[in-house]
C-alpha atoms as a PDB file:
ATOM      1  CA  UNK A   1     -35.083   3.503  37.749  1.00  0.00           C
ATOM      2  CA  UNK A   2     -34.054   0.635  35.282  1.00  0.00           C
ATOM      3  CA  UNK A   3     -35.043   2.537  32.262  1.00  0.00           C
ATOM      4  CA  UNK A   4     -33.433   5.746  33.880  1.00  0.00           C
ATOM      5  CA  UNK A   5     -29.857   4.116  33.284  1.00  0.00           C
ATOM      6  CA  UNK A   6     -30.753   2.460  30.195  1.00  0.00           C
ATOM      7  CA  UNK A   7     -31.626   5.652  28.692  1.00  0.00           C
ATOM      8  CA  UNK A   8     -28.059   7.009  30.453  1.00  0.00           C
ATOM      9  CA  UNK A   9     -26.470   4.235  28.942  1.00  0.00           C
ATOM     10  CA  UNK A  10     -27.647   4.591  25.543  1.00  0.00           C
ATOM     11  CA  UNK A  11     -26.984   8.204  25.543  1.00  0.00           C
ATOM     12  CA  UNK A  12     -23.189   7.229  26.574  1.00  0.00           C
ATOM     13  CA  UNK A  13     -23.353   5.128  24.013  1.00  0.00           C
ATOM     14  CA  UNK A  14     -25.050   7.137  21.292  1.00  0.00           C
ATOM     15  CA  UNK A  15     -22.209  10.003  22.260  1.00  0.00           C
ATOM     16  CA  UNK A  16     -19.095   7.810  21.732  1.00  0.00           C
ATOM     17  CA  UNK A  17     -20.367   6.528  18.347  1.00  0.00           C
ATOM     18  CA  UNK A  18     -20.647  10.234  17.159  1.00  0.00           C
ATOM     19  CA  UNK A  19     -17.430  11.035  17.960  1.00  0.00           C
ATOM     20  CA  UNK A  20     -15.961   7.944  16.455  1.00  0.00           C
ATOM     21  CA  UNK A  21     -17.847   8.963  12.958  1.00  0.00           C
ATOM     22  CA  UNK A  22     -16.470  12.348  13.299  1.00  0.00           C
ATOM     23  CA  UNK A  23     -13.224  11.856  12.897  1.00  0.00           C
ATOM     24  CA  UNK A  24     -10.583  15.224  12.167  1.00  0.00           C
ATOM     25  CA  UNK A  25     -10.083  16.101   9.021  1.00  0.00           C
ATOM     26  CA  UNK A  26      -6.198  15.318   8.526  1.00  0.00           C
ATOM     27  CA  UNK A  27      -7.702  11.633   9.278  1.00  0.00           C
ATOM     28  CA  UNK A  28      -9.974  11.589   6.625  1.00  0.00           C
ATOM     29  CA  UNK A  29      -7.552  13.143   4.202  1.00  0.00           C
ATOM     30  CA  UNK A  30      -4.871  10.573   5.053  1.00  0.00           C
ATOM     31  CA  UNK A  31      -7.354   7.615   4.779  1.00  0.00           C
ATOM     32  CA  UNK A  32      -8.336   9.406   1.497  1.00  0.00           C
ATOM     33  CA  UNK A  33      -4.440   9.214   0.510  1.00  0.00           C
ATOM     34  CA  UNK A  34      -4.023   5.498   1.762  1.00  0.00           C
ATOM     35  CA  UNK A  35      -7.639   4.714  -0.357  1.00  0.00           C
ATOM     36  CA  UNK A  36      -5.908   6.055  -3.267  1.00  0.00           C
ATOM     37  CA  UNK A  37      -2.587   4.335  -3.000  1.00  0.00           C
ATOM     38  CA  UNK A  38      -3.852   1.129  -2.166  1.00  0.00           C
ATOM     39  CA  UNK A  39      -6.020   1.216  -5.620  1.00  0.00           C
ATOM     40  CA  UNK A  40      -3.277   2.711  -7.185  1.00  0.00           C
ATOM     41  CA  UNK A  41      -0.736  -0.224  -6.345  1.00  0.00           C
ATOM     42  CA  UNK A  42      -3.101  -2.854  -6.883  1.00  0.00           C
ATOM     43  CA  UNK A  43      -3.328  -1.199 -10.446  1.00  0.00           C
ATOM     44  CA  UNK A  44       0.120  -1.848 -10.613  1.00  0.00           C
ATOM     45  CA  UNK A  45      -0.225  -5.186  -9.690  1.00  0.00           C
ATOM     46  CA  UNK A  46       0.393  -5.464  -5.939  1.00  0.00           C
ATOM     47  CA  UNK A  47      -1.554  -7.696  -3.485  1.00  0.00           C
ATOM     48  CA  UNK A  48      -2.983  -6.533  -0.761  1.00  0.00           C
ATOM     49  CA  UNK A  49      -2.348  -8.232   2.691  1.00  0.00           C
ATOM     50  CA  UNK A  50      -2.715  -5.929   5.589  1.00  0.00           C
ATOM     51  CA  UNK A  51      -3.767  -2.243   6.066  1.00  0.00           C
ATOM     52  CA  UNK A  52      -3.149   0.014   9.129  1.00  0.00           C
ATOM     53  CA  UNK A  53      -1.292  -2.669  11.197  1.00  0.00           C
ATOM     54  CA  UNK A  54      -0.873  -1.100  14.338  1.00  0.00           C
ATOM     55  CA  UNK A  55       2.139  -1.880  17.282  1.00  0.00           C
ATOM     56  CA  UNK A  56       3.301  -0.152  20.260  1.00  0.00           C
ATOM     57  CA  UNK A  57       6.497   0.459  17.757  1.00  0.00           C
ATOM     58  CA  UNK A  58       3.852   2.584  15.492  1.00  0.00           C
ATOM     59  CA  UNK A  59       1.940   1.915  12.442  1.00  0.00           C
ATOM     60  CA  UNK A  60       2.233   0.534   9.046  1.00  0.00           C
ATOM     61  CA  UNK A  61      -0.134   1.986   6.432  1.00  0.00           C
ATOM     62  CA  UNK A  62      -0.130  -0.689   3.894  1.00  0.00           C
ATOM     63  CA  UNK A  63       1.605  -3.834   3.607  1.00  0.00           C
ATOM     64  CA  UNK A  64       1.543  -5.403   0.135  1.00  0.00           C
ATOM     65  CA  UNK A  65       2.852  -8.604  -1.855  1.00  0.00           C
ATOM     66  CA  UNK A  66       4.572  -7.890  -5.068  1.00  0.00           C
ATOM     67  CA  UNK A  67       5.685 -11.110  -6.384  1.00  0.00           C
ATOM     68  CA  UNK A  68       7.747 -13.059  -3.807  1.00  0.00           C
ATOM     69  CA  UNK A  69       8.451  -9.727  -1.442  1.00  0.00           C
ATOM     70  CA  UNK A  70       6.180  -8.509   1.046  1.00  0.00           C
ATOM     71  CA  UNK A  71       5.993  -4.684   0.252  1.00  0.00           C
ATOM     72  CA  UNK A  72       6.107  -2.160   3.303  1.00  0.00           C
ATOM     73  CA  UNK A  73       4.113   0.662   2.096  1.00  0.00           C
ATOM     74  CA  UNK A  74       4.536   4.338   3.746  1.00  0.00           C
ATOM     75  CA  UNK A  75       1.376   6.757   2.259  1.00  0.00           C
ATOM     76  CA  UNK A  76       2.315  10.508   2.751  1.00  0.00           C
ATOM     77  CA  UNK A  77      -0.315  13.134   1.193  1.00  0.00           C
ATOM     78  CA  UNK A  78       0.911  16.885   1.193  1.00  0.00           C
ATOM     79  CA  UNK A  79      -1.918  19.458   0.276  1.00  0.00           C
ATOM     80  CA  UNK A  80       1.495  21.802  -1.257  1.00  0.00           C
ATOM     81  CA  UNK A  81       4.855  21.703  -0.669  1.00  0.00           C
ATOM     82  CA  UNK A  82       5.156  24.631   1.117  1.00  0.00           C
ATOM     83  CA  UNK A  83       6.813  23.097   4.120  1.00  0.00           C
ATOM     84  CA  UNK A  84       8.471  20.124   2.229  1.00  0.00           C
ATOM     85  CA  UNK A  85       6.813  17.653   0.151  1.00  0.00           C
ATOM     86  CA  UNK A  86       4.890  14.522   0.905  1.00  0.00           C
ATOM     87  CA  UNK A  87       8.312  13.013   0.209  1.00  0.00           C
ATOM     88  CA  UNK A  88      10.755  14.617   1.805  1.00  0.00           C
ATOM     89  CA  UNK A  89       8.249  13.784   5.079  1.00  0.00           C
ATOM     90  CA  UNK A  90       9.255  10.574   5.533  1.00  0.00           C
ATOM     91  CA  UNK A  91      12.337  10.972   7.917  1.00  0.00           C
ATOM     92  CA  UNK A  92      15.208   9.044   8.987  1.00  0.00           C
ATOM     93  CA  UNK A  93      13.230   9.154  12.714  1.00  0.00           C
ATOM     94  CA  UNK A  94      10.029   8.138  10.687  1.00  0.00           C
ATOM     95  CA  UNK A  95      12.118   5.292   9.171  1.00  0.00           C
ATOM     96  CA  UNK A  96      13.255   3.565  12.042  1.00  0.00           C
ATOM     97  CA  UNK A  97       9.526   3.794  13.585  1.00  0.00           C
ATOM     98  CA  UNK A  98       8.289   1.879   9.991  1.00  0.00           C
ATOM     99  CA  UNK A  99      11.537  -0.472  10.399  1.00  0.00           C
ATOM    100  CA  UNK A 100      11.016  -1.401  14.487  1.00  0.00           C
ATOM    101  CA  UNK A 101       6.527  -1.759  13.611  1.00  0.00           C
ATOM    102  CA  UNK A 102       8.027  -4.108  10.773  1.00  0.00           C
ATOM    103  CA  UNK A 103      10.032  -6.094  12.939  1.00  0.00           C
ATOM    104  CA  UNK A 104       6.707  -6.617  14.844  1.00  0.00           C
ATOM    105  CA  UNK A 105       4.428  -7.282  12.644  1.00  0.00           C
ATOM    106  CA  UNK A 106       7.574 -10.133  11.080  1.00  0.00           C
ATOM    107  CA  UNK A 107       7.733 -11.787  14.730  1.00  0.00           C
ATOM    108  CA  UNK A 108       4.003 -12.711  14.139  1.00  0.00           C
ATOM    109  CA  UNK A 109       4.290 -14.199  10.924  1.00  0.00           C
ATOM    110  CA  UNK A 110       5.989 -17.559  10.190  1.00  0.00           C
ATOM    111  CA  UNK A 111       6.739 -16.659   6.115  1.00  0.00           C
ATOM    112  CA  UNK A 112      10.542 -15.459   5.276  1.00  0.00           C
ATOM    113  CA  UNK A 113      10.211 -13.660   2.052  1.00  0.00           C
ATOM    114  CA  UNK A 114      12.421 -10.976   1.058  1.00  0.00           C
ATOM    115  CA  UNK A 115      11.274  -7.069   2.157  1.00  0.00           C
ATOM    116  CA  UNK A 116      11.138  -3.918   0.415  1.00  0.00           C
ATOM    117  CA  UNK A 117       9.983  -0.565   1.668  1.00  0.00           C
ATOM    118  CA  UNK A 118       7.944   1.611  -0.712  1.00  0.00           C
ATOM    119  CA  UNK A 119       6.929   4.954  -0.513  1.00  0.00           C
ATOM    120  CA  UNK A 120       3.821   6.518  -1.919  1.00  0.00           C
ATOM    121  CA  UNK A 121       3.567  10.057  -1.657  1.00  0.00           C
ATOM    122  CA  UNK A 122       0.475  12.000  -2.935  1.00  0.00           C
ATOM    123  CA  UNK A 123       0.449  15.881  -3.711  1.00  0.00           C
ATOM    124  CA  UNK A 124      -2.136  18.236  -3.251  1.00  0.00           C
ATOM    125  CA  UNK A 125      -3.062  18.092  -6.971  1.00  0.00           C
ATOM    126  CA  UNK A 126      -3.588  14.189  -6.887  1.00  0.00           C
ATOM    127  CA  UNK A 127      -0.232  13.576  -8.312  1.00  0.00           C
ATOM    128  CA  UNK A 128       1.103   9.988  -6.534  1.00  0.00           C
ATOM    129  CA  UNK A 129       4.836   9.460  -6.655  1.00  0.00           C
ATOM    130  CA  UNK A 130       5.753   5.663  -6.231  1.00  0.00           C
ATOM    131  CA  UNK A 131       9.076   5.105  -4.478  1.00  0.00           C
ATOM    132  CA  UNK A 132      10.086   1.699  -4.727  1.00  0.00           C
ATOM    133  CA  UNK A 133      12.922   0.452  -2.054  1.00  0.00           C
ATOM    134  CA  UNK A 134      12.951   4.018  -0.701  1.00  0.00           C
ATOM    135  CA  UNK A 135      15.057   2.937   2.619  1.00  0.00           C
END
């Protein structure tokens, strides 16, 4: 009986951790796209501080020092610009959902440093298009 649920238990188990490792593919294209921006702005000489920071408000993909500002960093990847580029994907209702998770993630923290918001958007063809102070 006792190893009649522990097998039942590991089985539950064993089932949740494959569908946690098989994640869609959109995810693993847009963790792909915030791999390569995070490398790509540490090239540039940005500091790393916080990735995927995650609210009720929504999430931030990256949140990076550049000097004395903290650096609010939206990753879009587009595959082709067919229905608008990786760019022109970052609305004004996507903006205030970046804006009210950074107001969170600020009410945590006891640092006042100025803020910028950066966008890094990443074509199909592995183009990346930095946007510095994009809203």
């Amino acid at each position: 009986m006792l190893a009649s649920r522990l097998g039942e238990r590991l089985q539950l188990c064993n089932s949740v951790l494959l569908k946690i490792k098989q994640k869609a593919a959109h995810l693993l294209r847009g963790e792909s796209a915030e791999d390569q921006a995070h490398t790509f702005l540490i090239n540039k000489g940005l500091q790393p501080v916080c990735r995927n920071y995650r609210c009720k408000q929504g999430e931030l993909d990256l949140i990076m020092r550049d000097r004395q500002s903290l650096v609010i960093v939206e990753v879009r990847y587009r595959k082709s610009n067919v229905y608008g580029s990786a760019l022109e994907s970052v609305t004004a209702s996507k903006q205030a959902k970046i804006i009210a998770a950074t107001q969170h993630y600020l009410s945590t923290l006891r640092a006042d440093s100025p803020l910028r918001f950066d966008v890094v958007a990443i074509s199909g063809n592995g183009d990346i298009n930095w946007i510095k102070n994009a809203f």
